[in-house]
PDB file of N, CA and C in Angstrom:
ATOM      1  N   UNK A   1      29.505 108.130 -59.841  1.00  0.00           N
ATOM      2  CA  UNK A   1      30.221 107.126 -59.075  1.00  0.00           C
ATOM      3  C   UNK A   1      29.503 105.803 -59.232  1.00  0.00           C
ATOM      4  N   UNK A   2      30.142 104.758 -59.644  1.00  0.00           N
ATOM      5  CA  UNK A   2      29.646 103.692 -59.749  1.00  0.00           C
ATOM      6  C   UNK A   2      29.957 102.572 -58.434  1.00  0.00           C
ATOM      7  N   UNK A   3      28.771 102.360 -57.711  1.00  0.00           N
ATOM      8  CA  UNK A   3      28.983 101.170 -56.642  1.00  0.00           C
ATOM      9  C   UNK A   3      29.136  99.985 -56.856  1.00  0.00           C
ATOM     10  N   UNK A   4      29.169  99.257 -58.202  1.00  0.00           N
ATOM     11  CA  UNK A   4      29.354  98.186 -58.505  1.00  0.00           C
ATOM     12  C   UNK A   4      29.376  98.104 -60.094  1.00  0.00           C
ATOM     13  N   UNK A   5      30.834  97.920 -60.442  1.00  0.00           N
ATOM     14  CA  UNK A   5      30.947  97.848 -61.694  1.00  0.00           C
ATOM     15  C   UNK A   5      31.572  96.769 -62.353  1.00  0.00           C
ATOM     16  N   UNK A   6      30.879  95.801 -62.392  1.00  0.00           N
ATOM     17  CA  UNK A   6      31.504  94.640 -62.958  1.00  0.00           C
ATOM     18  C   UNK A   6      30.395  93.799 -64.053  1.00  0.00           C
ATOM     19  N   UNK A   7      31.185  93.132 -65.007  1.00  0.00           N
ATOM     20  CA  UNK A   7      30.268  92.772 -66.099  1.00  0.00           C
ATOM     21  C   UNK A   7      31.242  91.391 -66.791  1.00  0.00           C
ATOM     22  N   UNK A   8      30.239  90.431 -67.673  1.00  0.00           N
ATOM     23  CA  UNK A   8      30.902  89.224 -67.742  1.00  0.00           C
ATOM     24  C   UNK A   8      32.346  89.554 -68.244  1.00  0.00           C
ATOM     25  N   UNK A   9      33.187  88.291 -68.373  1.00  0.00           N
ATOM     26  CA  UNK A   9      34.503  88.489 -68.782  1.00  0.00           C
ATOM     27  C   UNK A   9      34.163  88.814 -70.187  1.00  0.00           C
ATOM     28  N   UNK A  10      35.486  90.272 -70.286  1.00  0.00           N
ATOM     29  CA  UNK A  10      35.721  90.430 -71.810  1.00  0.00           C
ATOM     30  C   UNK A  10      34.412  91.882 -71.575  1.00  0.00           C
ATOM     31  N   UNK A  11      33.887  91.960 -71.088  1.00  0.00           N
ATOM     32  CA  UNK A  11      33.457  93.491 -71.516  1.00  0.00           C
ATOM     33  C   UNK A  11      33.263  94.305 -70.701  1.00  0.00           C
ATOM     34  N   UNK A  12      33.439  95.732 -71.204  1.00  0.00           N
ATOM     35  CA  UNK A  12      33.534  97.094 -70.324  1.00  0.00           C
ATOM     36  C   UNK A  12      32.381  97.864 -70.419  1.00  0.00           C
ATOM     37  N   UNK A  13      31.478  98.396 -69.169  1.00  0.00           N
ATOM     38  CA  UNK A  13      30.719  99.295 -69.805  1.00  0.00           C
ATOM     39  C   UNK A  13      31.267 101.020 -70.139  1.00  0.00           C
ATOM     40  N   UNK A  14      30.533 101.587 -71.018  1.00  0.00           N
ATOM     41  CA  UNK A  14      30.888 103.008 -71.067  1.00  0.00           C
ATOM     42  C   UNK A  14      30.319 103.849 -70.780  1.00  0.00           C
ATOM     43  N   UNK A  15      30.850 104.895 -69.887  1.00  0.00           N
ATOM     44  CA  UNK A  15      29.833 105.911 -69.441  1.00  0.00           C
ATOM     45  C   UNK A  15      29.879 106.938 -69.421  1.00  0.00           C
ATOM     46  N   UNK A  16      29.153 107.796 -69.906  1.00  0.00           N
ATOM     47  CA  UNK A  16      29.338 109.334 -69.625  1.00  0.00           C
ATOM     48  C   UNK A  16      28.697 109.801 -68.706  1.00  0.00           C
ATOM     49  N   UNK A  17      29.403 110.434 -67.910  1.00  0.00           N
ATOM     50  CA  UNK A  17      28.606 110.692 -66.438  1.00  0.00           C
ATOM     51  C   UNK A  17      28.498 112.576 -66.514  1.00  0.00           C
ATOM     52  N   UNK A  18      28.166 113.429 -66.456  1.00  0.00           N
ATOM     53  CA  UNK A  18      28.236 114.757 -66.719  1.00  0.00           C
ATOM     54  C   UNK A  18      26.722 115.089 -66.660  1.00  0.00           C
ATOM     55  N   UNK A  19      27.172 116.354 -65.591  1.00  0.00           N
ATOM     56  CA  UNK A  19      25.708 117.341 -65.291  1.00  0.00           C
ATOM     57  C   UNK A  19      24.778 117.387 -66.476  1.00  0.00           C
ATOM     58  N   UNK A  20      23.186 116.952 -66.362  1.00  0.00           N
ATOM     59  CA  UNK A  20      22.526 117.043 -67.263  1.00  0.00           C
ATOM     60  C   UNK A  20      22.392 115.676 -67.991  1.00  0.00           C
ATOM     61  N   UNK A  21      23.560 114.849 -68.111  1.00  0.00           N
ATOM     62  CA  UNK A  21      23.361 113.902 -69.341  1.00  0.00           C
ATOM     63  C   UNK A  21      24.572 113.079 -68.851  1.00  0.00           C
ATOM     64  N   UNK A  22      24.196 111.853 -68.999  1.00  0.00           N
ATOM     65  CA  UNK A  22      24.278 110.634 -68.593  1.00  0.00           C
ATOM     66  C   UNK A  22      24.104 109.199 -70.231  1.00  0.00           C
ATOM     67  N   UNK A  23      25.136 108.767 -70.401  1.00  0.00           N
ATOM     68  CA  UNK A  23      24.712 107.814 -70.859  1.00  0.00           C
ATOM     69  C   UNK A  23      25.918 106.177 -70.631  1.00  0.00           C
ATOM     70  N   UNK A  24      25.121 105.670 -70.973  1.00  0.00           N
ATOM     71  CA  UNK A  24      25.618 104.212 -70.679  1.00  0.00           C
ATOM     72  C   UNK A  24      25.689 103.242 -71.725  1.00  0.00           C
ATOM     73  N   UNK A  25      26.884 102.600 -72.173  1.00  0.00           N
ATOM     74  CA  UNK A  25      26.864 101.306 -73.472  1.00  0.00           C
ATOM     75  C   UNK A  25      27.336  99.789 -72.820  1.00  0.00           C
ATOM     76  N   UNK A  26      27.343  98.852 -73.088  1.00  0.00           N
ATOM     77  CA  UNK A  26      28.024  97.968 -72.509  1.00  0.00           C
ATOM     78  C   UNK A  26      27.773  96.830 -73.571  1.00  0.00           C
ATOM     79  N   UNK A  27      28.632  95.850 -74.557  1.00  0.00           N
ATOM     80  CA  UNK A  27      27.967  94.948 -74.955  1.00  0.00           C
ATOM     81  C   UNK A  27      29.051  93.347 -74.544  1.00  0.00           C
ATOM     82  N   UNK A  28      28.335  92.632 -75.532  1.00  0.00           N
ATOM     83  CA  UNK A  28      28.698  91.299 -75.344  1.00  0.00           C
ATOM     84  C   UNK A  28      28.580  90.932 -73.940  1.00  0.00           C
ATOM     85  N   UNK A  29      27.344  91.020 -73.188  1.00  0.00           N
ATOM     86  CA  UNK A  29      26.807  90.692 -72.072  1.00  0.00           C
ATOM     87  C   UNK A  29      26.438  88.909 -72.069  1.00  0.00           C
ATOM     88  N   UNK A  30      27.072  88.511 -71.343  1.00  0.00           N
ATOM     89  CA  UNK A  30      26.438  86.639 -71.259  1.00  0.00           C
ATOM     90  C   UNK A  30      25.831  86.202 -69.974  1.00  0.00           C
ATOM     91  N   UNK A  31      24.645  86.583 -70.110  1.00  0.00           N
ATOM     92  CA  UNK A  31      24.044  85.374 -68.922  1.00  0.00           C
ATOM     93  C   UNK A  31      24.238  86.478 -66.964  1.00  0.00           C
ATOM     94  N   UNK A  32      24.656  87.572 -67.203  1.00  0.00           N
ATOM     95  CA  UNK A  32      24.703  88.459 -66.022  1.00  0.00           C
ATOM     96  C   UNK A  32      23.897  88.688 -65.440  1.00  0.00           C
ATOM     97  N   UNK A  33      24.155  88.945 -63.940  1.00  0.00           N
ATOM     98  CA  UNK A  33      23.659  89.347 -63.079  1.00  0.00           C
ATOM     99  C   UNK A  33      24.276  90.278 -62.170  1.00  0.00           C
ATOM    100  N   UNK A  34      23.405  91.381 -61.893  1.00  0.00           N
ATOM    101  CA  UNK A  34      23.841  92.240 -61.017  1.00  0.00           C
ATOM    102  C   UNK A  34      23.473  93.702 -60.996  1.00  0.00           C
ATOM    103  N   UNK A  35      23.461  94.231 -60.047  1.00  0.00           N
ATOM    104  CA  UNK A  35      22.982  96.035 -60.147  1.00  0.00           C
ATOM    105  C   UNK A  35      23.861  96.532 -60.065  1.00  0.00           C
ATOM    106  N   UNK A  36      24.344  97.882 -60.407  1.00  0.00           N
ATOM    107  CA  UNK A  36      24.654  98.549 -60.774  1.00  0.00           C
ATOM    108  C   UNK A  36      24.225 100.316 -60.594  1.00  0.00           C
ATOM    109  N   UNK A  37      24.596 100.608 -60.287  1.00  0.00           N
ATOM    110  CA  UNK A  37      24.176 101.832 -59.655  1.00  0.00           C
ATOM    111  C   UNK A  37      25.241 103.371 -59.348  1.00  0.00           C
ATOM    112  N   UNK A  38      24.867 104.488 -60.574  1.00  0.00           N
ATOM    113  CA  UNK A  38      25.722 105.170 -60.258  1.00  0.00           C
ATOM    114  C   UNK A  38      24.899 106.581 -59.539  1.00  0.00           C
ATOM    115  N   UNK A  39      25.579 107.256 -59.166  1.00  0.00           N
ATOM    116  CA  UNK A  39      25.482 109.202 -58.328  1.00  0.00           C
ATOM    117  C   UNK A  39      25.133 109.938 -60.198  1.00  0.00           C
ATOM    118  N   UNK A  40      24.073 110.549 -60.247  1.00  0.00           N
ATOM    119  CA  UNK A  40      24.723 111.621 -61.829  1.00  0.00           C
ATOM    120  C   UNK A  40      23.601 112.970 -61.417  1.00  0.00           C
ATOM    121  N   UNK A  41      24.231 114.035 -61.679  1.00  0.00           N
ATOM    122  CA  UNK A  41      23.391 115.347 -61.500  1.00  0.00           C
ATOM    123  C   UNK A  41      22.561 115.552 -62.233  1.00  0.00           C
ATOM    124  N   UNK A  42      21.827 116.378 -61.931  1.00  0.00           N
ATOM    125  CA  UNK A  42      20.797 116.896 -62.911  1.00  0.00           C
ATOM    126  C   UNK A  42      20.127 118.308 -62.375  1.00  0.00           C
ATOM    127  N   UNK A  43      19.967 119.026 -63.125  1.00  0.00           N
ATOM    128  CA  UNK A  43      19.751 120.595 -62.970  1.00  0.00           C
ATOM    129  C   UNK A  43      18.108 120.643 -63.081  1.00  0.00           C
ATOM    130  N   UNK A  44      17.408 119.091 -63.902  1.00  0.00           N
ATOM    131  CA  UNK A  44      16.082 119.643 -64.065  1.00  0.00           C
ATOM    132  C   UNK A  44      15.210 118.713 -63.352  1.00  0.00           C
ATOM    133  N   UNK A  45      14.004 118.786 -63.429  1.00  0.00           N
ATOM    134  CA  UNK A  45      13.050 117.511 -62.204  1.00  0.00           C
ATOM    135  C   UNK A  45      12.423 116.740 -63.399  1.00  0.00           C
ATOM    136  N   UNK A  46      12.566 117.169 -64.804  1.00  0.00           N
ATOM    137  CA  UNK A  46      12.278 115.858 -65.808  1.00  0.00           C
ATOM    138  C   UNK A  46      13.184 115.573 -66.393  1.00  0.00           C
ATOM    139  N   UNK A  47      13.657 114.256 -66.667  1.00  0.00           N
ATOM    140  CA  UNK A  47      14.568 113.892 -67.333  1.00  0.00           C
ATOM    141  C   UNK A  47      13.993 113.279 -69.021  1.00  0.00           C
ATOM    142  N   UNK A  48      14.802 113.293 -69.757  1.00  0.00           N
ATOM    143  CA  UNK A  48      14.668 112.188 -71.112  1.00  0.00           C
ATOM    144  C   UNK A  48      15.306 110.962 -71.161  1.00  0.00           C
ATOM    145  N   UNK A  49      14.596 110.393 -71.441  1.00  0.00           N
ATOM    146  CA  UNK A  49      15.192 108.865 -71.949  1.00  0.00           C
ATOM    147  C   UNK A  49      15.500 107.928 -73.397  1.00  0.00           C
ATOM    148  N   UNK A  50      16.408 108.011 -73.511  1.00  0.00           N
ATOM    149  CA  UNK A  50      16.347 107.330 -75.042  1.00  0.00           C
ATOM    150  C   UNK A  50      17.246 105.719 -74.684  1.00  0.00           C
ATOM    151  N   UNK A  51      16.615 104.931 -75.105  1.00  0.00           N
ATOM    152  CA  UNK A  51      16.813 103.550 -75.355  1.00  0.00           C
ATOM    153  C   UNK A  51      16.844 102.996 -76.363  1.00  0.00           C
ATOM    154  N   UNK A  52      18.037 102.125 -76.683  1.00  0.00           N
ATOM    155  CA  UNK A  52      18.332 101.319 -78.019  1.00  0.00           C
ATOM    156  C   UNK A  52      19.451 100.219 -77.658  1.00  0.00           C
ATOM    157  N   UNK A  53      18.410  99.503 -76.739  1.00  0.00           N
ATOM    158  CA  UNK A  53      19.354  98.389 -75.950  1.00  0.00           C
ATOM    159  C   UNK A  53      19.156  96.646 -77.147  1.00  0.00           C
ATOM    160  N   UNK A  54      19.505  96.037 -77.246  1.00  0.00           N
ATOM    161  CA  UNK A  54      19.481  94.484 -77.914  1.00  0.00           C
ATOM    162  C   UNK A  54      20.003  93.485 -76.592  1.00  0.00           C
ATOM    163  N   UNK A  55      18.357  93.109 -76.268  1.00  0.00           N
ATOM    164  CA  UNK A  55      18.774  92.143 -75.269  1.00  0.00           C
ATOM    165  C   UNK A  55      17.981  90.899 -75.767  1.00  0.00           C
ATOM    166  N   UNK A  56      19.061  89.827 -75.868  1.00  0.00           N
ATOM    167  CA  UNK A  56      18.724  88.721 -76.496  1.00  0.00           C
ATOM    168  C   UNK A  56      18.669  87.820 -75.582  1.00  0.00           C
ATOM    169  N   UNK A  57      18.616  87.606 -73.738  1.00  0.00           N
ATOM    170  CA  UNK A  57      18.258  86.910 -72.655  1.00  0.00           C
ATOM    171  C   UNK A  57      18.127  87.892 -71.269  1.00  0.00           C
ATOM    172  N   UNK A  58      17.287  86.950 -70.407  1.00  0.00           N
ATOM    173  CA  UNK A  58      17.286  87.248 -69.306  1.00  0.00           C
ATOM    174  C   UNK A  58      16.411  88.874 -69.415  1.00  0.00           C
ATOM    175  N   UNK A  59      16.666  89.724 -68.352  1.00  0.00           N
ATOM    176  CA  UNK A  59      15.907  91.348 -68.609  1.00  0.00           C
ATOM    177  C   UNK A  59      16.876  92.257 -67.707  1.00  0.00           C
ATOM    178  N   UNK A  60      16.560  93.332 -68.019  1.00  0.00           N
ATOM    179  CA  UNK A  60      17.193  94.340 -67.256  1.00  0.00           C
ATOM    180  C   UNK A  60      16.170  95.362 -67.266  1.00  0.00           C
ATOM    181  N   UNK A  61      16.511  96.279 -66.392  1.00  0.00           N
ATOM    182  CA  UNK A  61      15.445  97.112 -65.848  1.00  0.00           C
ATOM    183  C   UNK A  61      16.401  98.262 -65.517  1.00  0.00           C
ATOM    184  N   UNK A  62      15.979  99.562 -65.998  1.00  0.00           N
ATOM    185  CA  UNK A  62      16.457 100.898 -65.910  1.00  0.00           C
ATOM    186  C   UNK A  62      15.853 101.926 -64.327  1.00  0.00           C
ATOM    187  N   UNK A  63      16.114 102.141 -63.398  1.00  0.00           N
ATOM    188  CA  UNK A  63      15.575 103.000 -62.651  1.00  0.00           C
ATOM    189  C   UNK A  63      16.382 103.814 -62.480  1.00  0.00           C
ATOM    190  N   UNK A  64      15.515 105.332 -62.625  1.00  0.00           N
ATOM    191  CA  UNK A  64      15.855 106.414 -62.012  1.00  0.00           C
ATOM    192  C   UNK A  64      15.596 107.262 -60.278  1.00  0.00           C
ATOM    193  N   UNK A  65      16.343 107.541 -59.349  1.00  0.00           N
ATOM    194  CA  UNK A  65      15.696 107.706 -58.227  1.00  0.00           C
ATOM    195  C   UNK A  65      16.097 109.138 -58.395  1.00  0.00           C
ATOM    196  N   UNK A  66      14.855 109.931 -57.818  1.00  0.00           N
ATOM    197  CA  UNK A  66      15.567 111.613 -57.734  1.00  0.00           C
ATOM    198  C   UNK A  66      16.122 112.139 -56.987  1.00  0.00           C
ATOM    199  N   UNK A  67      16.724 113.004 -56.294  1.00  0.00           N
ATOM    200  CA  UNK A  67      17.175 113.659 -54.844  1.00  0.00           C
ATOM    201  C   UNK A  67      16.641 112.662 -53.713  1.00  0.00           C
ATOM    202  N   UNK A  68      15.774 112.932 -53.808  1.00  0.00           N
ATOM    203  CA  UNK A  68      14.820 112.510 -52.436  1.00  0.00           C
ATOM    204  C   UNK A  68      14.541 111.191 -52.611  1.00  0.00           C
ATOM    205  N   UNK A  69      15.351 110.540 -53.383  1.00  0.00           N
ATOM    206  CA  UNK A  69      15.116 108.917 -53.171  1.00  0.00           C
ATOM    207  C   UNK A  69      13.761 108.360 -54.432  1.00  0.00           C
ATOM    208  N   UNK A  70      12.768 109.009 -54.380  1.00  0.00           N
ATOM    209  CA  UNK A  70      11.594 108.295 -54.912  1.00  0.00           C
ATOM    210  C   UNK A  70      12.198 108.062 -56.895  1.00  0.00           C
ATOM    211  N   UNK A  71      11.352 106.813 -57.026  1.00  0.00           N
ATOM    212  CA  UNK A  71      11.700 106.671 -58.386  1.00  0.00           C
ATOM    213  C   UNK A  71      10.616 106.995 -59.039  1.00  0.00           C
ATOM    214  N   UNK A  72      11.148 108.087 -60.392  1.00  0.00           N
ATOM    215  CA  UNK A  72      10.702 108.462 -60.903  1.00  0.00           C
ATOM    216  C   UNK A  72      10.934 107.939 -62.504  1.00  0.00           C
ATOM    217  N   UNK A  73      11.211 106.997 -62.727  1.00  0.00           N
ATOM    218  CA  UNK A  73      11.031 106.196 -64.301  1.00  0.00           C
ATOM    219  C   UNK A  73      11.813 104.663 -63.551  1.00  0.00           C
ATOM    220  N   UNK A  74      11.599 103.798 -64.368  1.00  0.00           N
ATOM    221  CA  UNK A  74      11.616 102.295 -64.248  1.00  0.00           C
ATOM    222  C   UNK A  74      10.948 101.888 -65.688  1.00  0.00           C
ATOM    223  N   UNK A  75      11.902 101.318 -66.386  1.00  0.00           N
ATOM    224  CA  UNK A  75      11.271 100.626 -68.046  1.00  0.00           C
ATOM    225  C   UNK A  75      12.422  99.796 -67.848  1.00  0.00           C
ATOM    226  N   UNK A  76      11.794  98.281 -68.793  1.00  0.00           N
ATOM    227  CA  UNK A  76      12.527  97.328 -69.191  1.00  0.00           C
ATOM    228  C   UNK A  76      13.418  97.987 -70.378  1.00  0.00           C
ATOM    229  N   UNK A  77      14.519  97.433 -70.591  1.00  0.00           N
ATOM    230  CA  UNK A  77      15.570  98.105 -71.466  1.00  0.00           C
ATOM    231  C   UNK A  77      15.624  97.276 -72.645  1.00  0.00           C
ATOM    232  N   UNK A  78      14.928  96.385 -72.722  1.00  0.00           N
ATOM    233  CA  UNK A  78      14.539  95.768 -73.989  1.00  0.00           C
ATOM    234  C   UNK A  78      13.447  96.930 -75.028  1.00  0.00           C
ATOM    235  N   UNK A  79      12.709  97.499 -74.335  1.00  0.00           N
ATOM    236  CA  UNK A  79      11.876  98.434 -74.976  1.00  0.00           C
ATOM    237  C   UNK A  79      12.432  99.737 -75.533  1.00  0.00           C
ATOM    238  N   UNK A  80      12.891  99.378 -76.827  1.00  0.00           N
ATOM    239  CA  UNK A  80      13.774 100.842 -77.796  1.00  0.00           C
ATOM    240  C   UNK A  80      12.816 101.710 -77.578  1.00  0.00           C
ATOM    241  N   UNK A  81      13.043 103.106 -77.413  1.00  0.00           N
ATOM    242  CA  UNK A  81      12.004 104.303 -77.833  1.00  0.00           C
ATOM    243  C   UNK A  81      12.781 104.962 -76.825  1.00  0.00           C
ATOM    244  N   UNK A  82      12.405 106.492 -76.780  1.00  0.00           N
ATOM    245  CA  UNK A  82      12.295 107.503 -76.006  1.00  0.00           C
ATOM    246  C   UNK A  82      11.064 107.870 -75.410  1.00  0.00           C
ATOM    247  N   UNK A  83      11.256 108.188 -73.920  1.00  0.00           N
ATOM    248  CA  UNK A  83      10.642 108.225 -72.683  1.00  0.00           C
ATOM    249  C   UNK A  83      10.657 109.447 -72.039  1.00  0.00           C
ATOM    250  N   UNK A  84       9.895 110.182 -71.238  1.00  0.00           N
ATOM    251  CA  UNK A  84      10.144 111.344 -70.245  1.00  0.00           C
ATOM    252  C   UNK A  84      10.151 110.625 -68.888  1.00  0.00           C
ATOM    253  N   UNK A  85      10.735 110.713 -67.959  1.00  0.00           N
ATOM    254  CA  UNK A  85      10.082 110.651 -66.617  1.00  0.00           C
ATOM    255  C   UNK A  85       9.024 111.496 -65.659  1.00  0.00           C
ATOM    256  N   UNK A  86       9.053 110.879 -64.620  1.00  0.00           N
ATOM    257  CA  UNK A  86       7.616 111.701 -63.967  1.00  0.00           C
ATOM    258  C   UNK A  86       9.014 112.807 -63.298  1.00  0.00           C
ATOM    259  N   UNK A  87       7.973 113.963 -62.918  1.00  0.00           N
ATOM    260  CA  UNK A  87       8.986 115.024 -62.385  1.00  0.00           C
ATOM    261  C   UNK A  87       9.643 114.836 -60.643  1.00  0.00           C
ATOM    262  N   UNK A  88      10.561 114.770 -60.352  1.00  0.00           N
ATOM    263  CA  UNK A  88      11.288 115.038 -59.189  1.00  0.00           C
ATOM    264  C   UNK A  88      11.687 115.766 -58.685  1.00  0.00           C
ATOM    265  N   UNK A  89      12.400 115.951 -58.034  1.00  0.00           N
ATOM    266  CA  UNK A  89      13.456 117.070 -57.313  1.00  0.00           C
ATOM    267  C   UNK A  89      15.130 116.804 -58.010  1.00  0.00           C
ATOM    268  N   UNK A  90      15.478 117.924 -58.151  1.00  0.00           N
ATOM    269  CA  UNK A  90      16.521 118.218 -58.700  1.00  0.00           C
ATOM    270  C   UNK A  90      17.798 118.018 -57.672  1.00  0.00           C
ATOM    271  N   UNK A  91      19.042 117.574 -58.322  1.00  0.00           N
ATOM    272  CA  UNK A  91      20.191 117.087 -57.969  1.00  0.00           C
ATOM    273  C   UNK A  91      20.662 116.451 -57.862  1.00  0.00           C
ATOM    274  N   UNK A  92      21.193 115.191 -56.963  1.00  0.00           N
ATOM    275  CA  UNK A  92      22.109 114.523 -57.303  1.00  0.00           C
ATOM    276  C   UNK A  92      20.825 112.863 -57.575  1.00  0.00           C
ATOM    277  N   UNK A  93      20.840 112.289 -58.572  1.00  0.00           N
ATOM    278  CA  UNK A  93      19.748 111.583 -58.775  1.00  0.00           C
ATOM    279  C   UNK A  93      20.747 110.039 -58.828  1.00  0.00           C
ATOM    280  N   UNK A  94      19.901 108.957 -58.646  1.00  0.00           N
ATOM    281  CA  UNK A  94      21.016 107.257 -58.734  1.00  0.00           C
ATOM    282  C   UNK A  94      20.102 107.312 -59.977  1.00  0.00           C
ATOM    283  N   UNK A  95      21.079 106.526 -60.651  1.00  0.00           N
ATOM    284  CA  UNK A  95      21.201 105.372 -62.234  1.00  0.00           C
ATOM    285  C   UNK A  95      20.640 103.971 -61.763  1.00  0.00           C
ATOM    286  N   UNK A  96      20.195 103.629 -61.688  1.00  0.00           N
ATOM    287  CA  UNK A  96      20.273 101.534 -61.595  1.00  0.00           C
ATOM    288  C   UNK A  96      20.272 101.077 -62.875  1.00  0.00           C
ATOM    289  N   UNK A  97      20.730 100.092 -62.811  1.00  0.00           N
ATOM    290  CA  UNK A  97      21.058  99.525 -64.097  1.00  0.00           C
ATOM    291  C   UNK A  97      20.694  97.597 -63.398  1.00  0.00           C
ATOM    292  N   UNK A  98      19.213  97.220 -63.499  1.00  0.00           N
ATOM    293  CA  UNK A  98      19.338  95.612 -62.586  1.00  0.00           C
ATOM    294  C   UNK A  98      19.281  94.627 -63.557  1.00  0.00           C
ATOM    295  N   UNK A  99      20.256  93.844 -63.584  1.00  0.00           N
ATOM    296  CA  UNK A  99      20.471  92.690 -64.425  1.00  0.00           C
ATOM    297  C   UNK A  99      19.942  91.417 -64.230  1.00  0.00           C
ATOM    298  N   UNK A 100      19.223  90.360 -64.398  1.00  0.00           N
ATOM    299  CA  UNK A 100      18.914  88.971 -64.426  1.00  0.00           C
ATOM    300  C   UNK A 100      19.443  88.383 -65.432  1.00  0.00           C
ATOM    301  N   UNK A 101      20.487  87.295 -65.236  1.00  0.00           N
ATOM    302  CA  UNK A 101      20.379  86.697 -66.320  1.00  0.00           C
ATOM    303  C   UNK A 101      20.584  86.689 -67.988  1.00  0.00           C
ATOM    304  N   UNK A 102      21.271  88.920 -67.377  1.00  0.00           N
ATOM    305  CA  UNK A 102      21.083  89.032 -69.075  1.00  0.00           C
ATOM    306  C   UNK A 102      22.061  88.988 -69.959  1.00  0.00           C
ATOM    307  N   UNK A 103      21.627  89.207 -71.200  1.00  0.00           N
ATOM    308  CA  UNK A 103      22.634  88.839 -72.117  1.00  0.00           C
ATOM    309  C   UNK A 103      22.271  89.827 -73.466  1.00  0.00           C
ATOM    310  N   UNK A 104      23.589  90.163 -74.478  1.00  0.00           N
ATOM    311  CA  UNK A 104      23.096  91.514 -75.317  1.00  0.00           C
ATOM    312  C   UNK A 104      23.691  92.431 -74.808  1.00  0.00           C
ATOM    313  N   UNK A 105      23.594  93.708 -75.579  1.00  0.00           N
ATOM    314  CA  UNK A 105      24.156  94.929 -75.783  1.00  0.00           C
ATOM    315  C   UNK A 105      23.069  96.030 -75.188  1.00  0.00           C
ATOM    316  N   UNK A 106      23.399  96.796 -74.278  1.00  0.00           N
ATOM    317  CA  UNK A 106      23.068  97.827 -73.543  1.00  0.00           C
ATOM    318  C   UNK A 106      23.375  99.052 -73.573  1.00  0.00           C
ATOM    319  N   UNK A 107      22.427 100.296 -74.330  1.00  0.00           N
ATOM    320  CA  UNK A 107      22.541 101.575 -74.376  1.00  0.00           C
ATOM    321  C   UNK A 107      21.246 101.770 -74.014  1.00  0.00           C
ATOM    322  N   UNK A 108      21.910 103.304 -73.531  1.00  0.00           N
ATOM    323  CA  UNK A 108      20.782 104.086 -72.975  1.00  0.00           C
ATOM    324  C   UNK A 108      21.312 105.708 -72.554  1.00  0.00           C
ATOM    325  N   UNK A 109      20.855 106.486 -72.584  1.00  0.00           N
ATOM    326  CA  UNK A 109      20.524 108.338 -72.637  1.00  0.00           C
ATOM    327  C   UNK A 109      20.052 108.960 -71.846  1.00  0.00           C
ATOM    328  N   UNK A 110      20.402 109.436 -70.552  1.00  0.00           N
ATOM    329  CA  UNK A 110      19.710 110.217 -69.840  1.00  0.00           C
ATOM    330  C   UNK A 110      19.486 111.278 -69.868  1.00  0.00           C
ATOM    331  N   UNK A 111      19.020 112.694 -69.957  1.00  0.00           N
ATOM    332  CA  UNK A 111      19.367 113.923 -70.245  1.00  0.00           C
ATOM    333  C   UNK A 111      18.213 114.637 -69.776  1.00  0.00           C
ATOM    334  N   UNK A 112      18.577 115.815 -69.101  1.00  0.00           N
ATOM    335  CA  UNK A 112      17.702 117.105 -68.910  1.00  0.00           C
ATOM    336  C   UNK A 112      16.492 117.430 -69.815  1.00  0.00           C
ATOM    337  N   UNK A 113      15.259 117.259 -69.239  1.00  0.00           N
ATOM    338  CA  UNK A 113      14.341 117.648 -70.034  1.00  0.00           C
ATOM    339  C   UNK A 113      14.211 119.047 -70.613  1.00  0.00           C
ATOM    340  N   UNK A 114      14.602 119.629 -71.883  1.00  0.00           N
ATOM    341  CA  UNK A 114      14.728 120.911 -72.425  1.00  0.00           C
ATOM    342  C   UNK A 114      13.602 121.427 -72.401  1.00  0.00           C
TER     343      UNK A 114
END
């Protein structure tokens, strides 16, 4: 469930929201601001992260919160690579997605640590 889904004129983000795995695209971003924040399950207390965002202004920042609220990963989304998070509690976990200013193309991978 997304609590706030809006992005400059002219683009949509995409999302796959599904137990385990989560991912997110969005491009032709200009100059935005705003969070973003969805509900997505998860069966395990580590997650994976893969990032291959192109942000050419401003920053954005990825947080994961687990069941119980505490965040357990936070990386700038300018930084390509794959990530683990620290371990949590399992179930229904928030997405943030916090925007300044930014601008560029946004992907990113959430998924059950195997």
């Amino acid at each position: 469930m997304c609590i706030r889904d809006r992005t400059s004129p002219g683009s949509q983000p995409q999302v796959v929201n599904s137990t385990d795995t989560f991912e997110f695209q969005v491009s032709a971003m200009q100059n935005y601001s705003s969070t973003w924040r969805y509900d997505w399950s998860t069966t395990g207390s580590v997650v994976d992260v893969d990032q291959s965002s192109v942000v050419s202004g401003g920053s954005v920042t990825l947080r994961l919160r687990d069941a119980d609220g505490a965040i357990v990963y936070s990386r700038d989304l300018a930084q390509d690579g794959s990530y683990t998070s620290e371990a949590g509690a399992t179930g229904q976990w928030q997405v943030e997605i916090i925007l300044t200013k930014c601008s560029g193309t946004l992907n990113f991978r959430v998924q059950k640590n195997q």
